[in-house]
N, C-alpha and C. Protein backbone atom coordinates (compact mmCIF):
# COMPACT_ATOMS: atom_id res chain seq x y z
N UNK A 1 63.85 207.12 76.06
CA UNK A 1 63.38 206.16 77.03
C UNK A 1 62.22 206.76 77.83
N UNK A 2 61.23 206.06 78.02
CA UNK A 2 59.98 206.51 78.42
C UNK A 2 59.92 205.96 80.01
N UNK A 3 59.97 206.80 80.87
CA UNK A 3 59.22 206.15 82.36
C UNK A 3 57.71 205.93 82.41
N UNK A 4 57.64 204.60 82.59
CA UNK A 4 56.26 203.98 82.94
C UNK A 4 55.99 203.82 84.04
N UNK A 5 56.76 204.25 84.86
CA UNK A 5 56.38 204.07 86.49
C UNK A 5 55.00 204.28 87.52
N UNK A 6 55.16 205.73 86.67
CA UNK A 6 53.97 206.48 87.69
C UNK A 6 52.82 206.07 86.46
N UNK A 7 52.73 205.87 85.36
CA UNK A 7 51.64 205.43 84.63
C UNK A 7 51.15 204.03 85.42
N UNK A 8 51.72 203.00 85.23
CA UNK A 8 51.72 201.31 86.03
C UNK A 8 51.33 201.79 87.26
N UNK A 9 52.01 202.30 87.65
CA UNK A 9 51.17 202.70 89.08
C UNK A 9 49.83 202.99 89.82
N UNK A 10 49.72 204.30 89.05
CA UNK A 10 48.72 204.93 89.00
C UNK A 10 47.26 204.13 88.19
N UNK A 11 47.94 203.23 87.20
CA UNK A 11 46.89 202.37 86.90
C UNK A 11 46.20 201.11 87.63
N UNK A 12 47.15 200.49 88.30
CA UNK A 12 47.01 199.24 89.32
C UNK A 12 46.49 199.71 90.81
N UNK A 13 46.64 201.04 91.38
CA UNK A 13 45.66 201.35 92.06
C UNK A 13 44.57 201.94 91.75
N UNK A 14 44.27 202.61 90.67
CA UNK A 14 43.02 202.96 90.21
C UNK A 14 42.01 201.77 90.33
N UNK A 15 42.55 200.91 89.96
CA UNK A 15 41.56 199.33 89.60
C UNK A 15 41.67 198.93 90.90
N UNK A 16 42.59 198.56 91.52
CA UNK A 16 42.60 198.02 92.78
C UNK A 16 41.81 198.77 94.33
N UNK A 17 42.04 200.27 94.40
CA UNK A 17 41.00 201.17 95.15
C UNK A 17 39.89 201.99 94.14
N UNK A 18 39.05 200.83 93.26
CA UNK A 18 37.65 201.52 92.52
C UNK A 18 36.87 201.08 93.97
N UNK A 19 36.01 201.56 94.54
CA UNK A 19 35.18 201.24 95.21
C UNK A 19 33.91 200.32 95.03
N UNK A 20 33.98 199.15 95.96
CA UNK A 20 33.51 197.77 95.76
C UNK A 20 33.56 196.93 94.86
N UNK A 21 34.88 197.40 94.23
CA UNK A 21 35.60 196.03 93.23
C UNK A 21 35.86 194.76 94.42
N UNK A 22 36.95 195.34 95.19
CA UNK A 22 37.75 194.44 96.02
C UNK A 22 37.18 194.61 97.30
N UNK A 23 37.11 196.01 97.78
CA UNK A 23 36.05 196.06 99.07
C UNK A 23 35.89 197.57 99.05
N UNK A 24 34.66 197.80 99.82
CA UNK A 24 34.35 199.36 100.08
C UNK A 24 34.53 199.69 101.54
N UNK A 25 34.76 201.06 101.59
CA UNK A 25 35.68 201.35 103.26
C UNK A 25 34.51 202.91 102.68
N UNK A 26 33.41 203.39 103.71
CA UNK A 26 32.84 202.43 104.61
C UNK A 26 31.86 201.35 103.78
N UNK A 27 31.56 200.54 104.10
CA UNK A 27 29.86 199.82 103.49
C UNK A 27 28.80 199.88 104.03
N UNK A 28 27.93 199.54 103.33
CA UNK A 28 26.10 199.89 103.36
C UNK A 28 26.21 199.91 105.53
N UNK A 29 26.44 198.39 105.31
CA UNK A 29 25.90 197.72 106.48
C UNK A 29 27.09 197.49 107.51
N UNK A 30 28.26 197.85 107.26
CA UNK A 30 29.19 197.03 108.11
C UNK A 30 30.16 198.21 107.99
N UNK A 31 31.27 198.37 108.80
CA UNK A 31 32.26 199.14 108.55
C UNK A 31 33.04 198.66 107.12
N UNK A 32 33.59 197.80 106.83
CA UNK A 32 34.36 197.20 105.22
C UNK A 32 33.05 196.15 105.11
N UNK A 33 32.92 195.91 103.65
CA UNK A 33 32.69 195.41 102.72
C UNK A 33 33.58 194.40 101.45
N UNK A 34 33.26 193.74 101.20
CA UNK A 34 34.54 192.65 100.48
C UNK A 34 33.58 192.10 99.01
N UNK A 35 33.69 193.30 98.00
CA UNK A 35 33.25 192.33 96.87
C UNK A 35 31.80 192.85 96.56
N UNK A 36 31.29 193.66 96.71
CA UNK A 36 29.78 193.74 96.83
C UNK A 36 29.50 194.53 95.40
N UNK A 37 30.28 195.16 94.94
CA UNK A 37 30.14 195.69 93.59
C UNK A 37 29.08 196.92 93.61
N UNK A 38 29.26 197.79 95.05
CA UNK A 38 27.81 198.82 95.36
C UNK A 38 29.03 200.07 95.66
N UNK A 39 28.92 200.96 96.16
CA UNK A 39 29.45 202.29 96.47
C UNK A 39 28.56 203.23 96.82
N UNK A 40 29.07 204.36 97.48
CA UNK A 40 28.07 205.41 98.06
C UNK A 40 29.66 206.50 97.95
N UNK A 41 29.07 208.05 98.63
CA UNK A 41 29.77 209.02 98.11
C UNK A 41 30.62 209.09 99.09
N UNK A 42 30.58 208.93 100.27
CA UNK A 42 30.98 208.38 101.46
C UNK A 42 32.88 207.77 101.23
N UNK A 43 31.88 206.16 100.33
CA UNK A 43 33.05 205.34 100.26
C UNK A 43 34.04 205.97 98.88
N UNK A 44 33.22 206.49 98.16
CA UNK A 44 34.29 207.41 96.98
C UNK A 44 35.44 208.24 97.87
N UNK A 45 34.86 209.46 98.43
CA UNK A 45 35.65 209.98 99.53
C UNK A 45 37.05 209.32 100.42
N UNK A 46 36.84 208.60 100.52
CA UNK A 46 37.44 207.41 101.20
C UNK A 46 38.59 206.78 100.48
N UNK A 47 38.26 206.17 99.26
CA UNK A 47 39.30 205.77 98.73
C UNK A 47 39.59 206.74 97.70
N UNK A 48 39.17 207.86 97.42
CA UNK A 48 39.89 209.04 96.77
C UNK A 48 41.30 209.50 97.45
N UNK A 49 40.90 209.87 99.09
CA UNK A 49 42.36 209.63 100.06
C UNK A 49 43.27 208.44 100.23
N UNK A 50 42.70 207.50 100.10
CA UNK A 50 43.80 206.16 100.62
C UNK A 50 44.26 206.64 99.02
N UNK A 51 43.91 206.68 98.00
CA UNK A 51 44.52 206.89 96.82
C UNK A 51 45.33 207.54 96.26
N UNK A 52 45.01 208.70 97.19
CA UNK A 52 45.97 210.12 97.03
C UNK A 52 47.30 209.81 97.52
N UNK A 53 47.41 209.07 98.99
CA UNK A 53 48.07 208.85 99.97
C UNK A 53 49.01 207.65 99.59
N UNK A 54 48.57 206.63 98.70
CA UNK A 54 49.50 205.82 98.39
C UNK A 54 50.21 205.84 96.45
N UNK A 55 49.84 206.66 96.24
CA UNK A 55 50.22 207.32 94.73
C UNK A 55 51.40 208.23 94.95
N UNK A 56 50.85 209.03 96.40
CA UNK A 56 52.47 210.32 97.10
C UNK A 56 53.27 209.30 97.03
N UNK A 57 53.26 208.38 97.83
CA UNK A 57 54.51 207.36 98.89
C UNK A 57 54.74 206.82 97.93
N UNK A 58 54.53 206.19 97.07
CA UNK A 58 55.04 205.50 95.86
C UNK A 58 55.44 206.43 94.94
N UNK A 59 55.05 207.50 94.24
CA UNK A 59 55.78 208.10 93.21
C UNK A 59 56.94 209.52 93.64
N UNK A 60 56.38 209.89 94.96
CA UNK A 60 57.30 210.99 95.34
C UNK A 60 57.94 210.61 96.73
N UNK A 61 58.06 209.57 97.63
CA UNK A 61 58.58 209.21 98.36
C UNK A 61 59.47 207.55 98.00
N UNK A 62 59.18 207.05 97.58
CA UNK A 62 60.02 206.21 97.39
C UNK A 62 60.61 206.06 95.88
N UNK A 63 60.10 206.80 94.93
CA UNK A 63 60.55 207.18 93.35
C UNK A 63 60.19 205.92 92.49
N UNK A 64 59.51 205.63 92.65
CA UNK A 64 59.27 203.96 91.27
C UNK A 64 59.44 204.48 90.09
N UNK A 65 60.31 203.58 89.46
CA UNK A 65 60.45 203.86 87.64
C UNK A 65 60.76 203.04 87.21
N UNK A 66 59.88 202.90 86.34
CA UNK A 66 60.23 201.66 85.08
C UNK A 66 60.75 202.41 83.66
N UNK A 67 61.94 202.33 83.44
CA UNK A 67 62.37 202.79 82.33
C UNK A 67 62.14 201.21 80.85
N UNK A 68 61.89 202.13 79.94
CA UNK A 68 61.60 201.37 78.77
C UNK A 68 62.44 201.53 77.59
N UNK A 69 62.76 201.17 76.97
CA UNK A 69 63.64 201.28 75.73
C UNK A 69 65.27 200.86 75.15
């Protein structure tokens, strides 16, 4: 039986914090951004941590697992 947990996981925030898919934290012009499809190294930085930070709490603080088989 294979755990898919931290894979599903780790995949749905990858896509979900890419910077200026959904929004960029910071943006060009504004503190957030919603949709603009731009990035700077800044906003990489940025959601590299919110990323780090919600990948811990989900795979080593609250344990998600999807068992398969």
């Amino acid at each position: 039986m294979g755990d898919w947990g931290p894979v599903l996981i780790a995949v749905v925030l990858f896509v979900l914090l890419s910077p200026g898919l959904l929004f960029q934290l910071p943006g060009r012009g504004r503190v957030i951004e919603f949709g603009n499809m731009h990035t700077s190294a800044a906003s990489i930085i940025v959601h590299t941590i919110i990323y780090f930070g919600l990948i811990t709490i989900f795979l080593v603080v609250i344990g998600v697992h999807i068992h398969t088989g």
